[in-house]
N, C-alpha and C. Protein backbone atom coordinates (compact mmCIF):
# COMPACT_ATOMS: atom_id res chain seq x y z
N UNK A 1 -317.66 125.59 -86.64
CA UNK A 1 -318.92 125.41 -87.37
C UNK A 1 -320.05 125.12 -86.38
N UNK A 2 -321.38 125.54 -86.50
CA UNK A 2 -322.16 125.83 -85.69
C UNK A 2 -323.18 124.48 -85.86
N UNK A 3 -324.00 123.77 -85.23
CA UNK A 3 -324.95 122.34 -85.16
C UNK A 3 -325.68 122.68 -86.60
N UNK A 4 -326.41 124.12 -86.26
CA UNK A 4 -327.17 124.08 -87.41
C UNK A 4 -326.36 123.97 -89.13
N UNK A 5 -325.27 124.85 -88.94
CA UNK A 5 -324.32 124.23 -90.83
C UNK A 5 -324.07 123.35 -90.47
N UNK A 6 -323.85 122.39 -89.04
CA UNK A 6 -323.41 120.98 -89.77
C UNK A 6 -324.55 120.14 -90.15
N UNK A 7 -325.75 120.79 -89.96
CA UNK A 7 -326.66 120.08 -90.17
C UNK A 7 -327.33 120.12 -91.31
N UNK A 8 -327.03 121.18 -92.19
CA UNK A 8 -327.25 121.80 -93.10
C UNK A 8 -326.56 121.31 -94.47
N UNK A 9 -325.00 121.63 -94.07
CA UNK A 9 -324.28 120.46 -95.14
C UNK A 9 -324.88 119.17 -95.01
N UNK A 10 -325.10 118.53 -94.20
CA UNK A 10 -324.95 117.17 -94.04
C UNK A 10 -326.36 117.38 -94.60
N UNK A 11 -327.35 117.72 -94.79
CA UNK A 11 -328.73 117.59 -95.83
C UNK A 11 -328.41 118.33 -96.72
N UNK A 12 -326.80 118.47 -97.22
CA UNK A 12 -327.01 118.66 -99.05
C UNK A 12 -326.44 119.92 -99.31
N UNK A 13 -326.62 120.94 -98.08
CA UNK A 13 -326.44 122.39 -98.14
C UNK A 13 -325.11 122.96 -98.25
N UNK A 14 -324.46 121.80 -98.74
CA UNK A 14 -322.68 122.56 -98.70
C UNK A 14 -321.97 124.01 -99.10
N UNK A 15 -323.10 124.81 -100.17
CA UNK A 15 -322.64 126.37 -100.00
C UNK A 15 -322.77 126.88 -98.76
N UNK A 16 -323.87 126.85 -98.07
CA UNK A 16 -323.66 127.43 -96.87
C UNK A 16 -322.96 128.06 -96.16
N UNK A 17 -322.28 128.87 -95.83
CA UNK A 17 -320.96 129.23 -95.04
C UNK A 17 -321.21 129.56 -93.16
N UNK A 18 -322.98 130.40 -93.54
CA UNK A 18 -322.92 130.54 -91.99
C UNK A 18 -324.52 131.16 -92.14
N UNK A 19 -325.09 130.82 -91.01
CA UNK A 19 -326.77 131.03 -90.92
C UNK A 19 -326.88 131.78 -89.67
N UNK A 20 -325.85 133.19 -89.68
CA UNK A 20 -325.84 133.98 -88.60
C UNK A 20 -326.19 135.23 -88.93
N UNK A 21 -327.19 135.16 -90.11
CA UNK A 21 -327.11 136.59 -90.43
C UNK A 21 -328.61 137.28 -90.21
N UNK A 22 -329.65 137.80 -91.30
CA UNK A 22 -330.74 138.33 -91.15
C UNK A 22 -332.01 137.16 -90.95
N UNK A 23 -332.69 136.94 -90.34
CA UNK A 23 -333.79 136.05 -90.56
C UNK A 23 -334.59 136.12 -91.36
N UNK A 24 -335.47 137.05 -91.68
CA UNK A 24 -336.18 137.27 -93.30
C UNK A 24 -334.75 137.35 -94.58
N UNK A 25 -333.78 137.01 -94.23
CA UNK A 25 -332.66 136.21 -95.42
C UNK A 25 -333.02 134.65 -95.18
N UNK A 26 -332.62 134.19 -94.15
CA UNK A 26 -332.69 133.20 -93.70
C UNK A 26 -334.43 132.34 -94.35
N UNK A 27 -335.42 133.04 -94.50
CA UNK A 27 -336.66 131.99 -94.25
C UNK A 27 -336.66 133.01 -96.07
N UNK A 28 -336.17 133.55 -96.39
CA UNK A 28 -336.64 133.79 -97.87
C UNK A 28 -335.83 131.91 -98.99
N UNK A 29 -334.58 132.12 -98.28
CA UNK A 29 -333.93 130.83 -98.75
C UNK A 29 -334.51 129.54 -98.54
N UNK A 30 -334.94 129.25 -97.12
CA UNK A 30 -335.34 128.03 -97.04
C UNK A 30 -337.20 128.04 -97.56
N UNK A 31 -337.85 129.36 -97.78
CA UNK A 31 -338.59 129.02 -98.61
C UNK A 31 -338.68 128.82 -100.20
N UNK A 32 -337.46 129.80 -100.51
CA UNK A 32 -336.78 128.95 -101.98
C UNK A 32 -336.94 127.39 -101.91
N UNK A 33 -336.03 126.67 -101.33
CA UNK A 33 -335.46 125.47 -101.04
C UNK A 33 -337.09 124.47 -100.71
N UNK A 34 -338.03 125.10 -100.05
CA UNK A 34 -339.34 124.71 -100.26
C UNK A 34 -339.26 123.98 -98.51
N UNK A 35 -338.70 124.21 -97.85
CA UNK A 35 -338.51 123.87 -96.31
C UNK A 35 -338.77 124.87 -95.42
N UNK A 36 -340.04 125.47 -95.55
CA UNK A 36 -340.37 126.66 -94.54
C UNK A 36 -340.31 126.42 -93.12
N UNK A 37 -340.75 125.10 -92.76
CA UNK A 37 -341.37 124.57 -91.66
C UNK A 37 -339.98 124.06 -90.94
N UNK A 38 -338.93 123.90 -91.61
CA UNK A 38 -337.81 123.84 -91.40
C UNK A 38 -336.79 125.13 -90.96
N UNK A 39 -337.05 125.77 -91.92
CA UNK A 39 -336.70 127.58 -90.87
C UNK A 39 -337.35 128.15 -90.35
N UNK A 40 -338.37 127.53 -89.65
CA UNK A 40 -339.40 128.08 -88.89
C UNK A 40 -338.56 127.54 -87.46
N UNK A 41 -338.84 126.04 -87.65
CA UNK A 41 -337.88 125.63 -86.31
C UNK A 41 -336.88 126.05 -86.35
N UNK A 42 -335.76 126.27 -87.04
CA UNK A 42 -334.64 127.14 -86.75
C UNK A 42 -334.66 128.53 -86.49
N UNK A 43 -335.52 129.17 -86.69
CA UNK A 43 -335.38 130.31 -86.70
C UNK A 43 -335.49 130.36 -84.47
N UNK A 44 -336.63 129.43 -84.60
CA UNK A 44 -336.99 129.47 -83.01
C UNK A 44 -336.08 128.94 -82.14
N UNK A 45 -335.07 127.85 -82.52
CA UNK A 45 -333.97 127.27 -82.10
C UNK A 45 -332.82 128.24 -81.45
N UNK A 46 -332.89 128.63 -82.65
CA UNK A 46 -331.50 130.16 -82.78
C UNK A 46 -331.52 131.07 -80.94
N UNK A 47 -333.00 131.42 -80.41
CA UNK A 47 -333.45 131.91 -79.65
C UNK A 47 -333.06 131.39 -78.71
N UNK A 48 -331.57 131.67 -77.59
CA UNK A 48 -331.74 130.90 -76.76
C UNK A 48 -331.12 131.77 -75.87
């Protein structure tokens, strides 16, 4: 399991399975969820 799902469950996100996939998937959800600014830094994190 990768920092970011454990970080993810651990704020609530327990469907989650894995945040390795498309990024406009990725920031459509966490702007569902109303945490843009939150997959914004992840998205930039991911980048390494």
């Amino acid at each position: 399991m990768s920092q970011v799902e454990t970080m993810l469950k651990s704020a609530g996100f327990s469907n989650i399975s894995t945040v390795s996939g498309k990024s406009d998937r990725h920031q459509e959800f966490f702007c569902t969820a109303g945490i843009t600014d939150f997959a914004y830094a992840l998205e930039n994190a991911r980048h390494d």
